[in-house]
Protein backbone atom coordinates (compact mmCIF):
# COMPACT_ATOMS: atom_id res chain seq x y z
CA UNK A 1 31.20 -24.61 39.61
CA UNK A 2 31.89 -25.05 35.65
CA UNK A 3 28.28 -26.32 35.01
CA UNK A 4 26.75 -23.20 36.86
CA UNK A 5 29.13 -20.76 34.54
CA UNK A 6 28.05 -22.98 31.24
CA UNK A 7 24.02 -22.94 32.69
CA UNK A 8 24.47 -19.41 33.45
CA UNK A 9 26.15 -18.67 29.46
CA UNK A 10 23.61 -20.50 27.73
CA UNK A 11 20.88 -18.51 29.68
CA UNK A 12 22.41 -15.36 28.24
CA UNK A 13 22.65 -16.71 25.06
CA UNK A 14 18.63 -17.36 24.85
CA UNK A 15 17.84 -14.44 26.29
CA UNK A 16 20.20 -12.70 23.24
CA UNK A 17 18.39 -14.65 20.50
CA UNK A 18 15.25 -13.48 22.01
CA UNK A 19 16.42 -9.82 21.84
CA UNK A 20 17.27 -10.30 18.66
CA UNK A 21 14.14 -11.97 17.13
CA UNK A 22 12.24 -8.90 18.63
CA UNK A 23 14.45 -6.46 16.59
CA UNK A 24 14.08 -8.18 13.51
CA UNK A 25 9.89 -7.96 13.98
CA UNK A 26 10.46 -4.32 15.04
CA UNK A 27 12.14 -4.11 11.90
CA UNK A 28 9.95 -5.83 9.74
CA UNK A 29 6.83 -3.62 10.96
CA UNK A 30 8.86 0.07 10.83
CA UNK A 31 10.79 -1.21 7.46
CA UNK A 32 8.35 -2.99 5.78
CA UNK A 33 4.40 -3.74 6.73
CA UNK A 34 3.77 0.00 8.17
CA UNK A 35 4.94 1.96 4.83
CA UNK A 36 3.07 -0.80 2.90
CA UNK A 37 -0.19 -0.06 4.84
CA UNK A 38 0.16 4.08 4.78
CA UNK A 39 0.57 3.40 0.84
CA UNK A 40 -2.68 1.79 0.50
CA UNK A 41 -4.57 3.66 2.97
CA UNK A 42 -3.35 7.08 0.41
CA UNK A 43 -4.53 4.86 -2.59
CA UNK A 44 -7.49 3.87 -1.21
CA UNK A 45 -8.38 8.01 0.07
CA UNK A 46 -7.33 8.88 -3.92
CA UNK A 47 -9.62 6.56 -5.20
CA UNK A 48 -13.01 6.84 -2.93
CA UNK A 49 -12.01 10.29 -3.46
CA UNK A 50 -12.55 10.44 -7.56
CA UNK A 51 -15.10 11.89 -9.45
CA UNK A 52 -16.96 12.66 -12.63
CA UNK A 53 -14.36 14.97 -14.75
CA UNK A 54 -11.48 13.95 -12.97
CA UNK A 55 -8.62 12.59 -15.13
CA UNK A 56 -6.74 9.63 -14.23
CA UNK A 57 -4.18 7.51 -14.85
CA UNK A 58 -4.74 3.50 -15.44
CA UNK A 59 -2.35 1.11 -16.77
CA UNK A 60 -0.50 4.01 -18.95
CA UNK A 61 -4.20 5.18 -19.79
CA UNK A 62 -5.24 9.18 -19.57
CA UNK A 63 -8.88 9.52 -19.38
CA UNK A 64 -11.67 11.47 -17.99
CA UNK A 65 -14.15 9.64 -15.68
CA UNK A 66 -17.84 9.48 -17.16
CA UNK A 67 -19.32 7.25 -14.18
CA UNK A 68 -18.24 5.60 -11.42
CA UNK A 69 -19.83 2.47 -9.82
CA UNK A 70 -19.11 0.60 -7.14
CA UNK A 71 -15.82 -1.45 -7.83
CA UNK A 72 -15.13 0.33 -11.32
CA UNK A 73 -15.06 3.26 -13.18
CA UNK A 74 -15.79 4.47 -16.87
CA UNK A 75 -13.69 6.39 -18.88
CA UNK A 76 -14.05 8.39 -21.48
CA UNK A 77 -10.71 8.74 -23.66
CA UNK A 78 -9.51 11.90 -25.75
CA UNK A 79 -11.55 10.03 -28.60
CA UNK A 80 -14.54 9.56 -27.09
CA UNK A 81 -14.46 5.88 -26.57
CA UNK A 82 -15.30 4.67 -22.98
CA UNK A 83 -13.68 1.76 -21.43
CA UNK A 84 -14.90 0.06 -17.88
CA UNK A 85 -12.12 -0.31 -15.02
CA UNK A 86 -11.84 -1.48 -12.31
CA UNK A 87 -11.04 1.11 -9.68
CA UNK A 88 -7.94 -0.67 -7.95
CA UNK A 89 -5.79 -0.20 -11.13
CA UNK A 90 -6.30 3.61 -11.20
CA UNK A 91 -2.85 4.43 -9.96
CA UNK A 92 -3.17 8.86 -10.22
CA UNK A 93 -5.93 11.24 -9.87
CA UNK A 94 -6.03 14.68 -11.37
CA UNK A 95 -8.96 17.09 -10.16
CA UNK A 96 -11.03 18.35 -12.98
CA UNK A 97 -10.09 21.97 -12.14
CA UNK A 98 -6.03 21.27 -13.52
């Protein structure tokens, strides 16, 4: 009788542990990887979505965008010098018309 009560505890106890590996993954993907993913998918949208005369916003640098190619983007700054970057560190992106 006392080994089918200690079988029957550890069961539960597995079957808790399992329960509670499945919240911490449920909380890892609401709490952690889903936010992460909508955050890149907006960066990703505000970057495909630049274009010529736009001002942006890279590594604490305002400038206008002169070209854009296919992994980076020229700038033009307030001085007219033109620097080449690459389009993953543009972090804001102001339409032309503000």
């Amino acid at each position: 009788m006392l080994g089918f009560i200690l079988a029957a505890a550890q069961e539960q106890n597995m079957v808790q542990t399992f329960i509670m590996f499945g919240i911490l993954i449920l909380f890892g993907y609401f709490l952690i990887w889903r936010p992460e993913q909508k955050r890149r998918k907006k960066m990703h949208n505000l970057r495909s979505g630049m274009k010529v005369g736009d001002k942006v916003t890279a590594m604490g640098i305002v400038a206008e965008v002169a070209e854009i190619k296919d992994n980076t983007v020229i700038v033009q700054n307030i001085d007219g010098s033109k620097l080449e970057m690459i389009k993953a560190s543009v972090t804001e992106v102001l339409d032309s018309s503000n």
